[in-house]
N, C-alpha and C. Protein backbone atom coordinates (compact mmCIF):
# COMPACT_ATOMS: atom_id res chain seq x y z
N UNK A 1 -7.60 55.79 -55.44
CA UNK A 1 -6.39 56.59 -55.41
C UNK A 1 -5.17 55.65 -55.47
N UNK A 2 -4.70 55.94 -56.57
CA UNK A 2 -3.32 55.07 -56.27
C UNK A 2 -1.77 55.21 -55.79
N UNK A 3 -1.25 54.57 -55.32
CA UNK A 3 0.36 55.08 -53.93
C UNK A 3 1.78 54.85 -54.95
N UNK A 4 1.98 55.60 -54.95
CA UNK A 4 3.67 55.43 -55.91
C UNK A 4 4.88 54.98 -54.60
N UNK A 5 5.32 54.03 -54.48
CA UNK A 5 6.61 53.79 -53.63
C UNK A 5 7.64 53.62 -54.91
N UNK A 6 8.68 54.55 -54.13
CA UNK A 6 10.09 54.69 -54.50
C UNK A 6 11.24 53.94 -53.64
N UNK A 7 12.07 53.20 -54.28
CA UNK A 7 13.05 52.54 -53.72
C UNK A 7 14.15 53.22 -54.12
N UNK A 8 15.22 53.54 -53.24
CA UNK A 8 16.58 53.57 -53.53
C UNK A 8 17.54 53.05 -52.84
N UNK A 9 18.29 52.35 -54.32
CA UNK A 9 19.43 51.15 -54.16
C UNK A 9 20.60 51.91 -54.14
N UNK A 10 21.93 51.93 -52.84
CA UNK A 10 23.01 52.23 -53.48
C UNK A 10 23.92 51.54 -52.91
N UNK A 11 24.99 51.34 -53.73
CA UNK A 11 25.78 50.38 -54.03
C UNK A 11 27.19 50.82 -53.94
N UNK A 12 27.95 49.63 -53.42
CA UNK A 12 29.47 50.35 -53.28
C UNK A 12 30.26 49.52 -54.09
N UNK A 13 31.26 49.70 -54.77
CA UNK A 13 32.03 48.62 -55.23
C UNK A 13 33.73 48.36 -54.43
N UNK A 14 34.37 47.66 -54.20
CA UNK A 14 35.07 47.86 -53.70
C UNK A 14 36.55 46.55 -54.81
N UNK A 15 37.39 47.04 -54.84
CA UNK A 15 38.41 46.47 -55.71
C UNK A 15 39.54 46.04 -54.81
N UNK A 16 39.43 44.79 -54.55
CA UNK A 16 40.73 44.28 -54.00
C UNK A 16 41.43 43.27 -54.85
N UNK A 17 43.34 43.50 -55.00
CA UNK A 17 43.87 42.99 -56.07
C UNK A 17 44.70 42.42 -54.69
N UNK A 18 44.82 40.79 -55.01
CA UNK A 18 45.32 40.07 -54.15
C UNK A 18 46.20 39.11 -54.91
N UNK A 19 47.41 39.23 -55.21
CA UNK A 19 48.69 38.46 -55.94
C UNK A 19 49.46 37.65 -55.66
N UNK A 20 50.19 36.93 -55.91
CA UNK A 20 51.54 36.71 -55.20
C UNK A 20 52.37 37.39 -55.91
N UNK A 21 53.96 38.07 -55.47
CA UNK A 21 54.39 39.08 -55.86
C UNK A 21 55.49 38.63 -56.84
N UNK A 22 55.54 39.11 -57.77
CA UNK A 22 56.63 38.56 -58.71
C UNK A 22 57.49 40.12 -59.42
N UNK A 23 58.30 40.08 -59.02
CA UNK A 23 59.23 40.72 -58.86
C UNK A 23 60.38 40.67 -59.83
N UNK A 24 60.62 41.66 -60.87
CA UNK A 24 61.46 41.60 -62.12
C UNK A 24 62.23 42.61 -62.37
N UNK A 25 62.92 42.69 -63.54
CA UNK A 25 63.59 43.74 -63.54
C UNK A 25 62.92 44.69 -65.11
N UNK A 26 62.67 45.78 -64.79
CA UNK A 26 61.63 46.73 -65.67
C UNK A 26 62.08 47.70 -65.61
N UNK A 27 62.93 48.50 -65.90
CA UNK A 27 63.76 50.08 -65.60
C UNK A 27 63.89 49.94 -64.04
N UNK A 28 64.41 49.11 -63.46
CA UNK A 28 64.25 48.41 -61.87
C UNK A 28 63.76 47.72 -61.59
N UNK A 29 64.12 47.10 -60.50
CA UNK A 29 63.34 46.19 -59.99
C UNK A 29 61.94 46.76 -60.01
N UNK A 30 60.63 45.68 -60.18
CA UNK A 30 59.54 46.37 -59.71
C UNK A 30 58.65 45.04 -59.62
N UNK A 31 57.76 44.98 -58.80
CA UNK A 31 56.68 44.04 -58.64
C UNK A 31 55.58 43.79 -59.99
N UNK A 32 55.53 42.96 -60.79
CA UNK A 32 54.64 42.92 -61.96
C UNK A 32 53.35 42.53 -61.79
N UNK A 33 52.27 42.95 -62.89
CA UNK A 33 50.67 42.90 -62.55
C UNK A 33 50.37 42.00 -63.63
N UNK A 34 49.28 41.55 -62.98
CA UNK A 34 48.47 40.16 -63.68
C UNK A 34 47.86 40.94 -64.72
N UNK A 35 47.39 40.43 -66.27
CA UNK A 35 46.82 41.65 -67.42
C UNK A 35 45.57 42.08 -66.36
N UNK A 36 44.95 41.07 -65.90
CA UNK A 36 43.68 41.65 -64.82
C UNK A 36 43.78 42.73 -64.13
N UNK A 37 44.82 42.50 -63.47
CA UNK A 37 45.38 43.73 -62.67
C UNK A 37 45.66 44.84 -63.11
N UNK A 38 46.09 45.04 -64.15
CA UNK A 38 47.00 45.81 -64.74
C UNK A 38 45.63 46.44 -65.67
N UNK A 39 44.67 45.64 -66.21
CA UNK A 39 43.74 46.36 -66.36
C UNK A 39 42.59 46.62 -65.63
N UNK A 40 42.51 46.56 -63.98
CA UNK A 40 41.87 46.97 -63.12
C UNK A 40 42.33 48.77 -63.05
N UNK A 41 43.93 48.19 -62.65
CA UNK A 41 44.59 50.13 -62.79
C UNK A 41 44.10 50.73 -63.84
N UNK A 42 44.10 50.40 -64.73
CA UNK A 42 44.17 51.38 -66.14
C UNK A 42 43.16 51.61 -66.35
N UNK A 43 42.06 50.82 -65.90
CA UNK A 43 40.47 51.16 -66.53
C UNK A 43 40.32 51.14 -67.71
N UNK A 44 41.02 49.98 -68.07
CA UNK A 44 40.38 49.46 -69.39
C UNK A 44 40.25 47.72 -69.53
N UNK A 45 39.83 47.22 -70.30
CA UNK A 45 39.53 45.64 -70.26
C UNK A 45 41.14 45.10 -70.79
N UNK A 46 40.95 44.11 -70.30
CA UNK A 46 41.99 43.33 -70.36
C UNK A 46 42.55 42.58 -72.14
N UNK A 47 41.89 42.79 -73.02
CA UNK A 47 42.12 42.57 -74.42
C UNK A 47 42.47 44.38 -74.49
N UNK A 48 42.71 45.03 -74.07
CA UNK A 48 43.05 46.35 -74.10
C UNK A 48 44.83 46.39 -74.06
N UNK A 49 44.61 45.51 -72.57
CA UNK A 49 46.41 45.70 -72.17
C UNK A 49 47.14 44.47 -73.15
N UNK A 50 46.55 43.51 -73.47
CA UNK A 50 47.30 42.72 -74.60
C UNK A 50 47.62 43.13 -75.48
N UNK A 51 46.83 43.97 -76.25
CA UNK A 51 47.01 44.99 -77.33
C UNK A 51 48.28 45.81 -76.84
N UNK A 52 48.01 46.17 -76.02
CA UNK A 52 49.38 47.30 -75.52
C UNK A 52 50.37 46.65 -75.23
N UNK A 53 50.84 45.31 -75.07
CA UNK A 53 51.72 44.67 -74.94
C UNK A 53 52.41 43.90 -76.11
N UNK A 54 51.23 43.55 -77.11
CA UNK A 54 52.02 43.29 -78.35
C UNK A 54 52.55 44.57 -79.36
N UNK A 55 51.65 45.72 -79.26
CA UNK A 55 52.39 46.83 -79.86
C UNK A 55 53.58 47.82 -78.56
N UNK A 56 54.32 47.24 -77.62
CA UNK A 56 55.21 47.52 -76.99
C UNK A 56 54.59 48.96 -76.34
N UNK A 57 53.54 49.59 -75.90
CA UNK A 57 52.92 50.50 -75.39
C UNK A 57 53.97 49.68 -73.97
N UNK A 58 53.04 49.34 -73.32
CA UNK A 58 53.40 48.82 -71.98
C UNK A 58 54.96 47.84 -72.11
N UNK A 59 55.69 47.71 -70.96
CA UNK A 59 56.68 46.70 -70.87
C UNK A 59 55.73 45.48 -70.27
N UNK A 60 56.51 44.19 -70.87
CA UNK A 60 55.80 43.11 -70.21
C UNK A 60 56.89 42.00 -70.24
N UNK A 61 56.31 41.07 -69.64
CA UNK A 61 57.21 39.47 -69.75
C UNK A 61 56.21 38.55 -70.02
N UNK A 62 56.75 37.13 -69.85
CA UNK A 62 55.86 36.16 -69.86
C UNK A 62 56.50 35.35 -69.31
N UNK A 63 56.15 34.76 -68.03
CA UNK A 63 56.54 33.69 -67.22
C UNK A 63 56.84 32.09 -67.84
N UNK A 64 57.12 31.33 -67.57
CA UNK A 64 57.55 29.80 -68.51
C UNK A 64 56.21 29.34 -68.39
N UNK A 65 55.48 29.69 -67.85
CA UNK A 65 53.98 29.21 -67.53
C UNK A 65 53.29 29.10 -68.60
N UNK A 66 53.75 30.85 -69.16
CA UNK A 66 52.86 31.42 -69.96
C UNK A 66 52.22 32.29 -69.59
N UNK A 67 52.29 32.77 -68.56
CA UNK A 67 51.22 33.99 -67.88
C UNK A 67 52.06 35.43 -68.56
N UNK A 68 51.08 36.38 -69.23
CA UNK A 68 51.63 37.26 -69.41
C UNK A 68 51.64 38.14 -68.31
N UNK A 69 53.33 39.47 -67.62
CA UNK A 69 53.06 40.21 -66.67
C UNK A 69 53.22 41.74 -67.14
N UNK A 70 52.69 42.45 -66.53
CA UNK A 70 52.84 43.87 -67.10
C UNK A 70 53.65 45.08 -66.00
N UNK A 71 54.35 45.51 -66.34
CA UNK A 71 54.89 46.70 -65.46
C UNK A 71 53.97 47.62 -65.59
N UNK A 72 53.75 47.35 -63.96
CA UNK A 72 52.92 49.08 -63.60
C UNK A 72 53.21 50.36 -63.95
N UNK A 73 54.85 50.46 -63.79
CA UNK A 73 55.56 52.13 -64.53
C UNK A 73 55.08 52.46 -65.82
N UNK A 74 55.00 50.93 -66.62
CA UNK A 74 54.63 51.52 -67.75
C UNK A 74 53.29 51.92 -68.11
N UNK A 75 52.18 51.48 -67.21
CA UNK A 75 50.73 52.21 -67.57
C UNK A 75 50.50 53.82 -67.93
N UNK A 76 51.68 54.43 -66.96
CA UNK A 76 51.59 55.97 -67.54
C UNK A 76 49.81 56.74 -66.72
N UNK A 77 49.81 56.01 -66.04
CA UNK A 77 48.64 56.19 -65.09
C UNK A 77 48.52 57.25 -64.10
């Protein structure tokens, strides 16, 4: 006679976005998101929000660094 065992796995995910705050002016002042970030909110990948930033979908900047930042207002989320 043979025994069937069943396992069940469940799983939590949990999303913590931890920044330092950089703070610009975007239709106001507003705190800006890393593309990571910015595509954590949006639920989409991050070659997603670049796209939306070179066709002016989203507002963005780019720091002297080079880091591109994205305004949250503008996700439309």
């Amino acid at each position: 006679m043979k025994t069937r065992t069943e396992i069940t796995v469940e799983t939590d995910r949990w999303v913590v976005i931890n920044r330092r705050r950089k703070t610009t002016w975007c239709s106001g002042p507003v705190e800006m998101l890393s593309t990571d970030d910015a595509a954590i909110i949006a639920r989409v990948n991050s070659r997603t929000i670049f796209h939306w930033a070179e066709s002016g979908i989203v507002h963005s900047t780019e720091t002297p660094e080079g880091l591109l930042l994205i305004c949250p207002n503008s996700l439309n989320i």
